[in-house]
Protein backbone atom coordinates (compact mmCIF):
# COMPACT_ATOMS: atom_id res chain seq x y z
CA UNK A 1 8.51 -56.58 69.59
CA UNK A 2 8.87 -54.58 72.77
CA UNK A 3 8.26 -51.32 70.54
CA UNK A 4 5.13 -52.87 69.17
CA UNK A 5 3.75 -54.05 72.88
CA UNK A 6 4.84 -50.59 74.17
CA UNK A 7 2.74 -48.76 71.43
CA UNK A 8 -0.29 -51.15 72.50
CA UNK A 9 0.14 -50.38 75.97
CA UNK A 10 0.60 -46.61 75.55
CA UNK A 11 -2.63 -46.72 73.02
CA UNK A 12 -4.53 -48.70 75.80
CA UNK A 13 -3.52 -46.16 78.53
CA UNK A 14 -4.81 -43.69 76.81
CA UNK A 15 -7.91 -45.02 75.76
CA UNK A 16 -8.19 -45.98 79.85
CA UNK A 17 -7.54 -42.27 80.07
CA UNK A 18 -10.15 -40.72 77.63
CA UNK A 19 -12.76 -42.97 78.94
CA UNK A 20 -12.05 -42.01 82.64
CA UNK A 21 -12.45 -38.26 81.54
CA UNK A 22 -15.29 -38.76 80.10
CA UNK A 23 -17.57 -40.66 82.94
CA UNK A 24 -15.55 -38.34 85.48
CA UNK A 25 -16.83 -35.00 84.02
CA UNK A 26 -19.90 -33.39 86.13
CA UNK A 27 -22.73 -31.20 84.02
CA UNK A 28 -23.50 -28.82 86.89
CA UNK A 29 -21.04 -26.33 88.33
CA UNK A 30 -23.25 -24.66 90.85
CA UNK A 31 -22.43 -26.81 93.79
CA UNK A 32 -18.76 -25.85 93.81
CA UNK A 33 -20.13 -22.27 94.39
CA UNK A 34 -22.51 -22.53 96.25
CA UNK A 35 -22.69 -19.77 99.65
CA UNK A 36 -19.43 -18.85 98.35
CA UNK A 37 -18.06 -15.47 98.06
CA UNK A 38 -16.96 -15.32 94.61
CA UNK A 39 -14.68 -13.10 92.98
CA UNK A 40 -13.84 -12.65 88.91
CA UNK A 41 -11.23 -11.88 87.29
CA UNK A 42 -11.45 -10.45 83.73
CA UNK A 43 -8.68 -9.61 80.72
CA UNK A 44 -8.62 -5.58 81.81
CA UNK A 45 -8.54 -6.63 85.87
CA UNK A 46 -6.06 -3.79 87.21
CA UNK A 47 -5.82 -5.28 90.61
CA UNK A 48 -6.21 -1.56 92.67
CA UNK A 49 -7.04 -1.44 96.43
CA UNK A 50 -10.72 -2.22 96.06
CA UNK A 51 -9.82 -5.63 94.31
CA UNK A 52 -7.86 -6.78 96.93
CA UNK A 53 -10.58 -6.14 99.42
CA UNK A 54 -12.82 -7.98 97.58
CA UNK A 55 -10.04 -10.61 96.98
CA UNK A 56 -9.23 -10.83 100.58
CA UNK A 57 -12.62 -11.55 101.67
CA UNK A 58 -13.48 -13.67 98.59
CA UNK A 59 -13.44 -17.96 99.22
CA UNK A 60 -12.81 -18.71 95.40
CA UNK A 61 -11.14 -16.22 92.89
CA UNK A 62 -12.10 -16.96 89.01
CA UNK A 63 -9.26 -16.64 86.80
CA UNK A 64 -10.63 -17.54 83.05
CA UNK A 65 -8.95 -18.65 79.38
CA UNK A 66 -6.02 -16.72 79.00
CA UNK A 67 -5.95 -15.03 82.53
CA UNK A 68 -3.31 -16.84 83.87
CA UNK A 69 -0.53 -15.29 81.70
CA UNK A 70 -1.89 -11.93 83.14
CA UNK A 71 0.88 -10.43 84.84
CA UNK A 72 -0.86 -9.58 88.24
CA UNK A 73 -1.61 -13.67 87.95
CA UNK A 74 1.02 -14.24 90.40
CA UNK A 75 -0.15 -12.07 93.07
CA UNK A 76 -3.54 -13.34 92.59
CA UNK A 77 -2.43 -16.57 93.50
CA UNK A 78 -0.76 -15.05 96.32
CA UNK A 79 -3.76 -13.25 97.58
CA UNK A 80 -6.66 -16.26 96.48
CA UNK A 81 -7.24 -18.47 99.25
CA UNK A 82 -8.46 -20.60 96.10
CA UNK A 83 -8.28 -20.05 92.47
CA UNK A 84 -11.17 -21.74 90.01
CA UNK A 85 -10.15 -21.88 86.20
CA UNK A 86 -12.57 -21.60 83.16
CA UNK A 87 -11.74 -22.29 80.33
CA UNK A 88 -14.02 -21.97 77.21
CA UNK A 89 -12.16 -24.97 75.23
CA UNK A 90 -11.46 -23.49 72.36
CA UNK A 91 -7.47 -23.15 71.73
CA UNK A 92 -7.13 -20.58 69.36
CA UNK A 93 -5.20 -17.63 70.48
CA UNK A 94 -7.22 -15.54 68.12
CA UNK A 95 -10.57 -16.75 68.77
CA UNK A 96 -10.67 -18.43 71.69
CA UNK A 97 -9.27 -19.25 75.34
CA UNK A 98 -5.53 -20.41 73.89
CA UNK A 99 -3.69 -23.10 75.23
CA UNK A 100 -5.02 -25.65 77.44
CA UNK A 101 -2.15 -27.88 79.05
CA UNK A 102 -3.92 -30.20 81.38
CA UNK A 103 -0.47 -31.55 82.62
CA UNK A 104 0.93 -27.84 83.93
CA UNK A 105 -2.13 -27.50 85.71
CA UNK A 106 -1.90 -30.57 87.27
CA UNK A 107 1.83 -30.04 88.36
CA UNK A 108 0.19 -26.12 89.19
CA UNK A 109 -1.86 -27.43 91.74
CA UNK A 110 -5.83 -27.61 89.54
CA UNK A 111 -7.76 -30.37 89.69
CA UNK A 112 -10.39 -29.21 87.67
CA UNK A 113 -11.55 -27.02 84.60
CA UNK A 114 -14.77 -25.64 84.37
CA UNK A 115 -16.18 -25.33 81.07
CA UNK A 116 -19.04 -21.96 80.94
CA UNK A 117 -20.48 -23.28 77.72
CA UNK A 118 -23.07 -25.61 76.60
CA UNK A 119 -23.69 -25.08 72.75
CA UNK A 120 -23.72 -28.52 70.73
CA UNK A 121 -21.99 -26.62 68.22
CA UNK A 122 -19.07 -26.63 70.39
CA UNK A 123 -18.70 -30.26 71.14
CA UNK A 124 -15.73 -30.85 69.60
CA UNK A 125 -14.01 -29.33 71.91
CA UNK A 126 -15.34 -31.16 74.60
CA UNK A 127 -13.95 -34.56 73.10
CA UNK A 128 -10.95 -32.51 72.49
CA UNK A 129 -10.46 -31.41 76.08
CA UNK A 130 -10.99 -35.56 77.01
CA UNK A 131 -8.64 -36.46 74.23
CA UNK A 132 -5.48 -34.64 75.65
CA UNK A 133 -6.49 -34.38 79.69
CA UNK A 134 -3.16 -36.19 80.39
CA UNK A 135 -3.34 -34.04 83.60
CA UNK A 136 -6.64 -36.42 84.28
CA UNK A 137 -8.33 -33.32 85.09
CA UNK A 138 -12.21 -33.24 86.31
CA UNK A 139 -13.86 -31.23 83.31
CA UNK A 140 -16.80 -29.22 85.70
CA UNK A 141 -19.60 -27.78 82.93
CA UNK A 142 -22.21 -25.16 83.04
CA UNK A 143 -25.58 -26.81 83.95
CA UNK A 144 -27.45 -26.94 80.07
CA UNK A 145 -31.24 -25.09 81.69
CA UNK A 146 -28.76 -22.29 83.02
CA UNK A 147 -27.10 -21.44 79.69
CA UNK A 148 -30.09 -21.48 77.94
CA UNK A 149 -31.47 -18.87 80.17
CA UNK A 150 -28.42 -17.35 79.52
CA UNK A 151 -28.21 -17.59 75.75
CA UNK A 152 -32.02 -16.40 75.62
CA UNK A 153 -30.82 -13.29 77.27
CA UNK A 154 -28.85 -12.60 74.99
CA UNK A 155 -31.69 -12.97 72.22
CA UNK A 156 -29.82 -16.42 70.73
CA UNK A 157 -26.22 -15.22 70.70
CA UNK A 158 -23.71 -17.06 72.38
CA UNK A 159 -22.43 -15.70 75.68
CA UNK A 160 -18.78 -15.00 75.91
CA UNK A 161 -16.76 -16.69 78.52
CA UNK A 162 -17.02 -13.71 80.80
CA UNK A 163 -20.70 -13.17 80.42
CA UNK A 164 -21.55 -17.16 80.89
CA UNK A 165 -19.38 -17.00 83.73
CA UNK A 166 -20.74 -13.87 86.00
CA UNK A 167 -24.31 -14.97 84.94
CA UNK A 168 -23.77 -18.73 85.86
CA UNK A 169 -22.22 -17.37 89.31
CA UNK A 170 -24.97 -14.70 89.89
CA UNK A 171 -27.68 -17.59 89.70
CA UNK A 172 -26.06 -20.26 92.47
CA UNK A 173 -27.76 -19.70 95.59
CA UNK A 174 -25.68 -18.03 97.96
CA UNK A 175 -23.33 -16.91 95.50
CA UNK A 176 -22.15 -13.74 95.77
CA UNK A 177 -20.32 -12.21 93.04
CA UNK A 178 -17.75 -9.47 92.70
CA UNK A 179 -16.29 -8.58 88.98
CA UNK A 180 -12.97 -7.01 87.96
CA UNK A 181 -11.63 -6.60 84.57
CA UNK A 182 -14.54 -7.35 82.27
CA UNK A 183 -15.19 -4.43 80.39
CA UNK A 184 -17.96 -5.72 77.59
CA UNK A 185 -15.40 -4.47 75.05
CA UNK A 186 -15.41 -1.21 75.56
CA UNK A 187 -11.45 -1.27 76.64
CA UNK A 188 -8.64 -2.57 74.81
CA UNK A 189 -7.36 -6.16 76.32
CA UNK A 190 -3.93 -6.15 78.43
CA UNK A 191 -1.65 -7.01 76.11
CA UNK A 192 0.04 -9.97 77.53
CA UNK A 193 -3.93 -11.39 77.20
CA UNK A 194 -4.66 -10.55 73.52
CA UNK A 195 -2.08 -8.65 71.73
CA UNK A 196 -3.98 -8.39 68.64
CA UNK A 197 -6.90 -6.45 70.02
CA UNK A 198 -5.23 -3.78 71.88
CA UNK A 199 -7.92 -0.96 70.33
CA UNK A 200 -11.61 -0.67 70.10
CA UNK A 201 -11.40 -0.98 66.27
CA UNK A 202 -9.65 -4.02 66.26
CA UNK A 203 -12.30 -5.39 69.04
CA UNK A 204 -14.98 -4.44 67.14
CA UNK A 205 -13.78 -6.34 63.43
CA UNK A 206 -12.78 -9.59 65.36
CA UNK A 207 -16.68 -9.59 67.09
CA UNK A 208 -18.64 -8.60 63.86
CA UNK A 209 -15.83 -11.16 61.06
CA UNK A 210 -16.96 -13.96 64.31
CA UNK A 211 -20.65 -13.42 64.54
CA UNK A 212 -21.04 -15.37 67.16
CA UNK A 213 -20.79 -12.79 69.85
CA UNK A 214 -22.97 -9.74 70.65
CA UNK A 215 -21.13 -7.56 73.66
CA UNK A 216 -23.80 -4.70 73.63
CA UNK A 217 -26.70 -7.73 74.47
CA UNK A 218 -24.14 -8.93 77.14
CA UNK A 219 -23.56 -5.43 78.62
CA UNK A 220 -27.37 -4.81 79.09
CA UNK A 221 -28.17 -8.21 80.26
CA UNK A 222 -25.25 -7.25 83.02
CA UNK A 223 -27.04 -4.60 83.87
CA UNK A 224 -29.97 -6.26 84.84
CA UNK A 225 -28.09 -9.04 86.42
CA UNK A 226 -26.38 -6.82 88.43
CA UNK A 227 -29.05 -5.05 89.56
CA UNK A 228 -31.25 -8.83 90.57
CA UNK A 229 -28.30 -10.22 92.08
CA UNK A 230 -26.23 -7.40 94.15
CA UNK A 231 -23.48 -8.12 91.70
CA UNK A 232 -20.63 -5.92 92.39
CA UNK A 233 -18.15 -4.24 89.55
CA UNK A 234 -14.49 -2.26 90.17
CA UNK A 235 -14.32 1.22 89.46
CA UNK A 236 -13.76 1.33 85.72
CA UNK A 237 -16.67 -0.98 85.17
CA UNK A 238 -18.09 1.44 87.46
CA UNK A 239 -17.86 4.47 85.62
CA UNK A 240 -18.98 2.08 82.09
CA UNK A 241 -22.21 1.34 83.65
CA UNK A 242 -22.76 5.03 85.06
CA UNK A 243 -22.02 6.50 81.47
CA UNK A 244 -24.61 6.84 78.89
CA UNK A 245 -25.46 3.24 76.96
CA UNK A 246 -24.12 3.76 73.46
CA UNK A 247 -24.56 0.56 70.74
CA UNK A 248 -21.20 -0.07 69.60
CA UNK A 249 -20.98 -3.53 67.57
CA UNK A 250 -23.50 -4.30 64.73
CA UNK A 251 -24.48 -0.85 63.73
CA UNK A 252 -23.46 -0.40 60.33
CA UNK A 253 -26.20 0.59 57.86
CA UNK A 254 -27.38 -2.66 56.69
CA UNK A 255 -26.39 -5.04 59.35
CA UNK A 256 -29.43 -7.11 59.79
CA UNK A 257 -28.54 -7.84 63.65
CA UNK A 258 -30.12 -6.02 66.27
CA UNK A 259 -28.09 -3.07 67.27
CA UNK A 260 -30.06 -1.73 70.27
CA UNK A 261 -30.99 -4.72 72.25
C-alpha cells in the first residue's frame, strides 16, 4: 500500500512539476539582455588575451549546448561575472546540443535555460525539456517575430544555435555583442565539443546528410549583422571574414540548394 500511495504521490509531483514549467517559461529573451555587454562563446573559442578583455568588461558571458565541457569552461566561469546558457534542446551528441541535466545546473548555480529556437518542428523538445526539468529550471525562449527575421535571412533554413544566438543578441537594444569561437564551419570543433567532426570533410557530410542547416547563408548574414550592429569577432574569425568568401556546403553538381547565397 505505501508503495502504491508513494508511486501516486511521486506521479502527482511530477505532474505539479511539468505544469509549473510550463506556465513558468517566458517567450522573449531580450529583456535579460538588454544594455548589456554581451559576450559569446563558441565550440573553437581559444580564450587568447583579446577574449579576456572582452570577458572582463562583458556583464553576461554566453556559454551554449555543449560549451560547458569545453576545457577553458572553468576559467570562464572564473573570469564571467555571469554566465547565460543556451541550449538548443535537442540531446543528441551527434546532432544536437547533448545532454541537458536540469538538476546539475541547478546544484551549478543556473536558474535558467534559454532556448534560441522557435521552429514548430522542434516542439518536442520543448515538452521534453518540461518533462525532465527536475532542476525546475525557467526555460527563457527566443521571441517567435525575431527568429523569423532570422530564419528569412537565412532564405528558410534553420539557424544554428550560434547563428540564432549572435543574431537574437545583436537585435536587443543596447546589446552589445562580442563573439569568440564561432567559426561558420570553416574550423574543425575542439574535440572535447564534437569529437566526430574534428575536419572540414566530416563538417561538411554531417551539414549536407542533416539538411537542415546552411553555414555559408549564416556566414554572410554575419557579415551584414556585424557590420549593422558593431558586432565584434576574435582574431581567427577575424582573419575568416577578411579572406575571400568561398561557398563551401551545397555545391556539388546537382544539389538543388542555393550554393552562393
Amino acid at each position: 500500500m505505501r508503495e502504491r500511495s508513494g508511486s501516486f504521490f511521486d506521479r502527482l509531483l511530477d505532474a505539479v512539476r511539468i505544469r509549473y514549467s510550463r506556465l513558468k517559461q517566458l517567450h522573449d529573451y531580450a529583456p535579460a539582455f538588454r544594455d548589456a555587454k554581451v559576450v559569446v562563446i563558441g565550440p573553437n573559442c581559444l580564450l587568447d588575451e583579446r577574449d579576456r578583455s572582452h570577458i572582463a568588461a562583458a556583464d553576461v558571458v554566453v556559454v551554449m549546448n555543449k560549451g560547458r565541457r569545453l576545457r577553458i569552461y572553468p576559467e570562464l566561469v572564473r573570469l564571467a561575472r555571469r554566465i547565460a546558457y543556451f541550449h538548443c534542446l535537442d540531446l543528441s551528441d551527434q546532432w544536437g546540443g547533448g545532454p541537458l541535466d536540469t538538476s546539475e545546473l541547478r546544484k551549478a548555480g543556473f536558474k535558467e535555460v534559454f532556448y534560441p529556437l522557435a521552429d514548430e518542428r522542434l516542439q518536442k523538445n520543448v515538452h521534453d525539456f518540461h518533462a525532465n526539468n527536475t532542476g525546475w529550471l525557467t526555460l527563457r525562449r527566443i521571441a517567435p517575430t525575431v527568429y523569423r527575421d532570422i530564419e528569412r535571412s537565412l532564405g528558410g533554413f534553420r539557424p544554428t544555435s550560434g547563428a540564432a544566438i549572435v543574431g537574437s543578441l545583436a537585435m536587443i537594444p543596447g546589446c552589445r555583442v562580442y563573439v569568440s569561437g564561432i567559426t561558420f564551419y570553416r574550423k574543425a570543433y575542439m574535440p572535447e565539443y564534437a569529437s566526430h567532426l574534428q575536419d572540414l570533410t566530416s563538417i561538411k557530410q554531417q551539414m549536407e546528410s542533416h539538411g537542415v542547416h546552411h553555414p555559408d547563408r549564416e556566414f554572410i548574414a554575419f557579415m551584414r549583422l556585424k557590420e549593422q550592429y558593431a558586432i565584434e569577432v576574435d582574431e581567427q574569425l577575424e582573419a575568416i571574414l577578411q579572406a575571400p568568401y568561398t561557398p563551401l556546403f551545397y555545391t556539388d553538381p546537382g544539389d538543388d540548394r542555393i550554393a552562393y547565397p
